[in-house]
N, C-alpha and C. Protein backbone atom coordinates (compact mmCIF):
# COMPACT_ATOMS: atom_id res chain seq x y z
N UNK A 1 -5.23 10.17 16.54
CA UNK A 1 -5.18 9.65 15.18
C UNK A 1 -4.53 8.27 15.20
N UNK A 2 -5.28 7.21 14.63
CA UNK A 2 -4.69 5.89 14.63
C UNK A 2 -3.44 6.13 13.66
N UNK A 3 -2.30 4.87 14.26
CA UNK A 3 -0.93 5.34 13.42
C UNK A 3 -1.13 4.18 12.18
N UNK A 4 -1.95 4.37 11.56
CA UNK A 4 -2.24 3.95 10.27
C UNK A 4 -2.77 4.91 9.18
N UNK A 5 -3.21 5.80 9.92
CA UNK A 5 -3.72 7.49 9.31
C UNK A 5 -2.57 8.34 9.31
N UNK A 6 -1.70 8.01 10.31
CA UNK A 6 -0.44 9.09 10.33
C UNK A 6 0.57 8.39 9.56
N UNK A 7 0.50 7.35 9.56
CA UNK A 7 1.41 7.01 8.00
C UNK A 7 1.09 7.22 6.67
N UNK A 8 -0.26 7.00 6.38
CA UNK A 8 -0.94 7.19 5.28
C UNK A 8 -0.51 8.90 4.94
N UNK A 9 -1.27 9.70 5.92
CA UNK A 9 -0.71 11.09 5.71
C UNK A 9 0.41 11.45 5.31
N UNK A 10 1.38 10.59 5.63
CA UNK A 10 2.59 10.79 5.54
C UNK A 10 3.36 10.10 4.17
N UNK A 11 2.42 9.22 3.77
CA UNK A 11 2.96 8.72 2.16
C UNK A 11 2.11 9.89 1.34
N UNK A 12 1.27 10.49 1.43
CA UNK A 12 0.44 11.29 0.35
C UNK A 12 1.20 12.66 0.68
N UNK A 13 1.88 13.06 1.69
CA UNK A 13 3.20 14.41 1.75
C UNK A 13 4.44 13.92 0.95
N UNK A 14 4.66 12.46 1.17
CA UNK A 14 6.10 12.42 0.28
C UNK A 14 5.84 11.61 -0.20
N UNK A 15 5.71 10.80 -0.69
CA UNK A 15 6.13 9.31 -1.59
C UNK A 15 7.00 8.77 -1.50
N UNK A 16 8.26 9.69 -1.73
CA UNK A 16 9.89 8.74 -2.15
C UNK A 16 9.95 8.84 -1.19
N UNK A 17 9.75 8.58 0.09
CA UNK A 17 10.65 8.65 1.37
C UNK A 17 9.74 7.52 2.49
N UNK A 18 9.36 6.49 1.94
CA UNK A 18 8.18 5.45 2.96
C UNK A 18 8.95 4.38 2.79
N UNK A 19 8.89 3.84 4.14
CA UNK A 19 9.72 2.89 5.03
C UNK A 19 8.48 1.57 4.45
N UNK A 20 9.07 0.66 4.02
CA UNK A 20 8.66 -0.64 3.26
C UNK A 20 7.53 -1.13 4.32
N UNK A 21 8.04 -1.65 5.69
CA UNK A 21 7.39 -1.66 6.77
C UNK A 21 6.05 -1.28 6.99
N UNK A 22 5.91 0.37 6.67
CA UNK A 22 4.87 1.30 6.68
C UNK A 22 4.15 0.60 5.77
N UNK A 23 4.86 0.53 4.50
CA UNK A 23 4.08 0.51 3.80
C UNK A 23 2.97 -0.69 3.66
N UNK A 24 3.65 -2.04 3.78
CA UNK A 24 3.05 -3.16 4.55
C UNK A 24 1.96 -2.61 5.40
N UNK A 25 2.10 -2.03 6.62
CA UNK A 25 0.70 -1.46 7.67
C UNK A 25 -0.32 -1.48 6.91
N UNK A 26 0.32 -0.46 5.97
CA UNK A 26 -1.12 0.41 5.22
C UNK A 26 -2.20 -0.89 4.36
N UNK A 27 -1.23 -1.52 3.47
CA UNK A 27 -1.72 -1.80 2.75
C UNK A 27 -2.47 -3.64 3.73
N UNK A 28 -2.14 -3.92 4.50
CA UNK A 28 -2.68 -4.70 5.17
C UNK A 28 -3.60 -4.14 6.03
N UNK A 29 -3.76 -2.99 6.55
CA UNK A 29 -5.16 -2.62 7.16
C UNK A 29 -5.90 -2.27 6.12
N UNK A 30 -5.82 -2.23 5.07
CA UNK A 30 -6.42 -1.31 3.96
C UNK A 30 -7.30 -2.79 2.89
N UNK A 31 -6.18 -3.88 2.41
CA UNK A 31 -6.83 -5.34 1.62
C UNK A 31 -6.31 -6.45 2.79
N UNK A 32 -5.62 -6.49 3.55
CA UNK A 32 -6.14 -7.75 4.44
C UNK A 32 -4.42 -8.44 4.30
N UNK A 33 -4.34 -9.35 4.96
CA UNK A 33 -3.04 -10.14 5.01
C UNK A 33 -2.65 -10.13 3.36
N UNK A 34 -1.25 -10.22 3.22
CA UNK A 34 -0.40 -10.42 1.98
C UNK A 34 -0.35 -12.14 1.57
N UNK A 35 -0.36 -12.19 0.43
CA UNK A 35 0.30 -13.35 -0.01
C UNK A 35 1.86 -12.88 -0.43
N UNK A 36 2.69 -13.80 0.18
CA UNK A 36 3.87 -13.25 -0.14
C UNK A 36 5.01 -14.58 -1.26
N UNK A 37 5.36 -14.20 -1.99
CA UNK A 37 6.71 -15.00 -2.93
C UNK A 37 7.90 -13.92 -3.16
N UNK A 38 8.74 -14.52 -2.48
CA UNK A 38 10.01 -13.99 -2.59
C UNK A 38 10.16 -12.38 -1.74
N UNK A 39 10.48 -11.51 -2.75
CA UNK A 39 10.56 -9.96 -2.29
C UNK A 39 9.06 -9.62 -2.42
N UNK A 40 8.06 -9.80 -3.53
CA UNK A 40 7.27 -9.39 -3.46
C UNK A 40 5.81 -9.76 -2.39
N UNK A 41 5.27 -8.63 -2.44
CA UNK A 41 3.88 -8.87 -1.53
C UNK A 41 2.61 -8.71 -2.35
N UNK A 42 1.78 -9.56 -2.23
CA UNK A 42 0.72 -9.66 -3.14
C UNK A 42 -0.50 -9.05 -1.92
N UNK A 43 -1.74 -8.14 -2.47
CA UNK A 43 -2.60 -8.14 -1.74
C UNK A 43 -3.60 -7.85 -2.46
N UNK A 44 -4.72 -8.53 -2.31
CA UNK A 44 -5.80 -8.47 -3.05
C UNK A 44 -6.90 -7.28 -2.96
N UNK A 45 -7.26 -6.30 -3.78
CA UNK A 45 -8.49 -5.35 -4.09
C UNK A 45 -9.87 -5.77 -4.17
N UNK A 46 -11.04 -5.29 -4.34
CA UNK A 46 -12.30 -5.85 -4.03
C UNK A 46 -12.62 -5.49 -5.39
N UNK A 47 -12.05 -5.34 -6.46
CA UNK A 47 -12.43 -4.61 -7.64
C UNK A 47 -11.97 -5.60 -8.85
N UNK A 48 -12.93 -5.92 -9.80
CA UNK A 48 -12.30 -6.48 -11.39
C UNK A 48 -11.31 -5.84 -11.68
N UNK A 49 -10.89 -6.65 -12.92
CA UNK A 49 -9.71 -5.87 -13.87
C UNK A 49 -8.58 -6.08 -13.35
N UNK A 50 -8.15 -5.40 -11.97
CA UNK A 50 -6.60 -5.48 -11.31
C UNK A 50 -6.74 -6.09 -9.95
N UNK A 51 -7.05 -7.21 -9.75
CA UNK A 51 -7.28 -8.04 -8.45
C UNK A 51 -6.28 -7.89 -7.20
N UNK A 52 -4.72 -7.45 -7.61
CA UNK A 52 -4.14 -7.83 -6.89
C UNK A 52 -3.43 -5.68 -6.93
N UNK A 53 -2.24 -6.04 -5.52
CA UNK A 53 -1.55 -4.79 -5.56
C UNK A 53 -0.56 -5.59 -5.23
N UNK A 54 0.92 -5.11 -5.76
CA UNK A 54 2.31 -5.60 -5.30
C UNK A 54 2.90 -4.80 -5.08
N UNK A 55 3.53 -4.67 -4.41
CA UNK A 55 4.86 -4.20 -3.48
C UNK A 55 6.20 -5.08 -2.98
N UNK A 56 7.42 -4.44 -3.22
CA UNK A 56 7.97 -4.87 -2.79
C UNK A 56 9.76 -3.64 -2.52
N UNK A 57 10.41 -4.20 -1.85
CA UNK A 57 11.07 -3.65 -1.01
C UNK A 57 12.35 -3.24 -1.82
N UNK A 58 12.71 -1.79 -1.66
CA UNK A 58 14.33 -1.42 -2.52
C UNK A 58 15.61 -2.08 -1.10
N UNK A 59 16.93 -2.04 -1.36
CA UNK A 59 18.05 -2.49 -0.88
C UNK A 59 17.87 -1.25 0.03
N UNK A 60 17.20 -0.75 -0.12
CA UNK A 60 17.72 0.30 1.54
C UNK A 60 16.99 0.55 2.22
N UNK A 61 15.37 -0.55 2.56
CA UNK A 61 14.64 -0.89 3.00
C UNK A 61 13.34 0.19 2.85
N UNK A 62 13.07 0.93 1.68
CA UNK A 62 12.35 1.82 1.27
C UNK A 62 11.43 0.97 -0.15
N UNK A 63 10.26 1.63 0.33
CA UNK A 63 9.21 0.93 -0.70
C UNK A 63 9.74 1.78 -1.74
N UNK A 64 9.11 0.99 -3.20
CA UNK A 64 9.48 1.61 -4.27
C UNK A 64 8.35 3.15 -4.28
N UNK A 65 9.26 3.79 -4.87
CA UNK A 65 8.16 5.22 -5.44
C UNK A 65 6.45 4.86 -6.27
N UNK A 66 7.30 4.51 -7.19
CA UNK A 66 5.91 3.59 -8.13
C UNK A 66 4.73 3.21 -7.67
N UNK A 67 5.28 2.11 -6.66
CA UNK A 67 4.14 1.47 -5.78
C UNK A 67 3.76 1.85 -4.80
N UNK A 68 4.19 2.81 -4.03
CA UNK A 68 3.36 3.75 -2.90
C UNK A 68 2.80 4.45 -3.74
N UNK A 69 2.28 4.56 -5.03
CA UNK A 69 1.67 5.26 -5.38
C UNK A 69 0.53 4.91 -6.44
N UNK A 70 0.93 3.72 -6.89
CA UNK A 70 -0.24 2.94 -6.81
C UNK A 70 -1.16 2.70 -5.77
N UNK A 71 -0.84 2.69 -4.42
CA UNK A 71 -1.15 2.10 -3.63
C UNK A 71 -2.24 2.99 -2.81
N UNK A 72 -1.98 4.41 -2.86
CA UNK A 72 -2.16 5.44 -2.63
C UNK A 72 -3.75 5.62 -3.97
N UNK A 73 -3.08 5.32 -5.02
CA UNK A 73 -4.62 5.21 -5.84
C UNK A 73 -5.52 4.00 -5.71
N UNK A 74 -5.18 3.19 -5.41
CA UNK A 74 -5.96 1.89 -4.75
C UNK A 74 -6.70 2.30 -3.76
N UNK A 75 -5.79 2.90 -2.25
CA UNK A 75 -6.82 3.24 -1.71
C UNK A 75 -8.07 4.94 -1.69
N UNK A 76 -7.62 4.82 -2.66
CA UNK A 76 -8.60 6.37 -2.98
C UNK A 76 -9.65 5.85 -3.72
N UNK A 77 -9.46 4.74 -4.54
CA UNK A 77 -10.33 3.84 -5.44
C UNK A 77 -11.04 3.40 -4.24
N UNK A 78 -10.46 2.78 -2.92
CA UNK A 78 -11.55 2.08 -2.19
C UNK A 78 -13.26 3.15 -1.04
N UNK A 79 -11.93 4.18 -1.19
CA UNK A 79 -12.71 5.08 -0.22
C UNK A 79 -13.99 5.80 -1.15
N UNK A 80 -13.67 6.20 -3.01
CA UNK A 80 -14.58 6.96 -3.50
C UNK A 80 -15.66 5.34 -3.66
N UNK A 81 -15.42 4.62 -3.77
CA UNK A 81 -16.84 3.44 -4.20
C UNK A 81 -17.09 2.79 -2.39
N UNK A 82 -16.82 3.18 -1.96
CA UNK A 82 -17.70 2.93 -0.85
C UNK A 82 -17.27 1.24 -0.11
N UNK A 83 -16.12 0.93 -0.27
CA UNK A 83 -15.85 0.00 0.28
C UNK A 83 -15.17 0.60 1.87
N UNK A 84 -14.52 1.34 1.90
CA UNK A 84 -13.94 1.42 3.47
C UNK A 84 -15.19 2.47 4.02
């Protein structure tokens, strides 16, 4: 199993508990390099309406809850329309 699947697996078992890092992997094998300003990470979707996904990092180096879980519906959005 590529360790981009075993992280993924592993944000859709927990949520609150994904290492910022990880979460970066995912979402860069998933929309492509980040645009980055400041804390936050910008990455672009192939879809109208919400172009972009952000993320960015809590003080104890854990992605926010929120946004692994957006992120998590982003890529479920990419897999049911046939982009990945």
């Amino acid at each position: 199993m590529h360790k981009v699947d075993k992280i993924l697996e592993s944000m859709k078992e927990n949520s609150k508990n994904v290492r910022f890092e990880d979460l970066v992997k995912v979402c860069s094998y998933y929309f492509g390099y980040p645009r980055i300003r400041g804390s936050h990470y910008f990455f672009s979707v192939p879809w109208e309406g919400k172009p972009l996904t952000n993320i960015q990092k809590t003080n104890n180096g854990k992605a926010k809850v929120y946004q692994v879980e957006q992120v998590l519906k982003a890529i479920e959005k990419l897999e049911g329309e046939g982009f990945v």
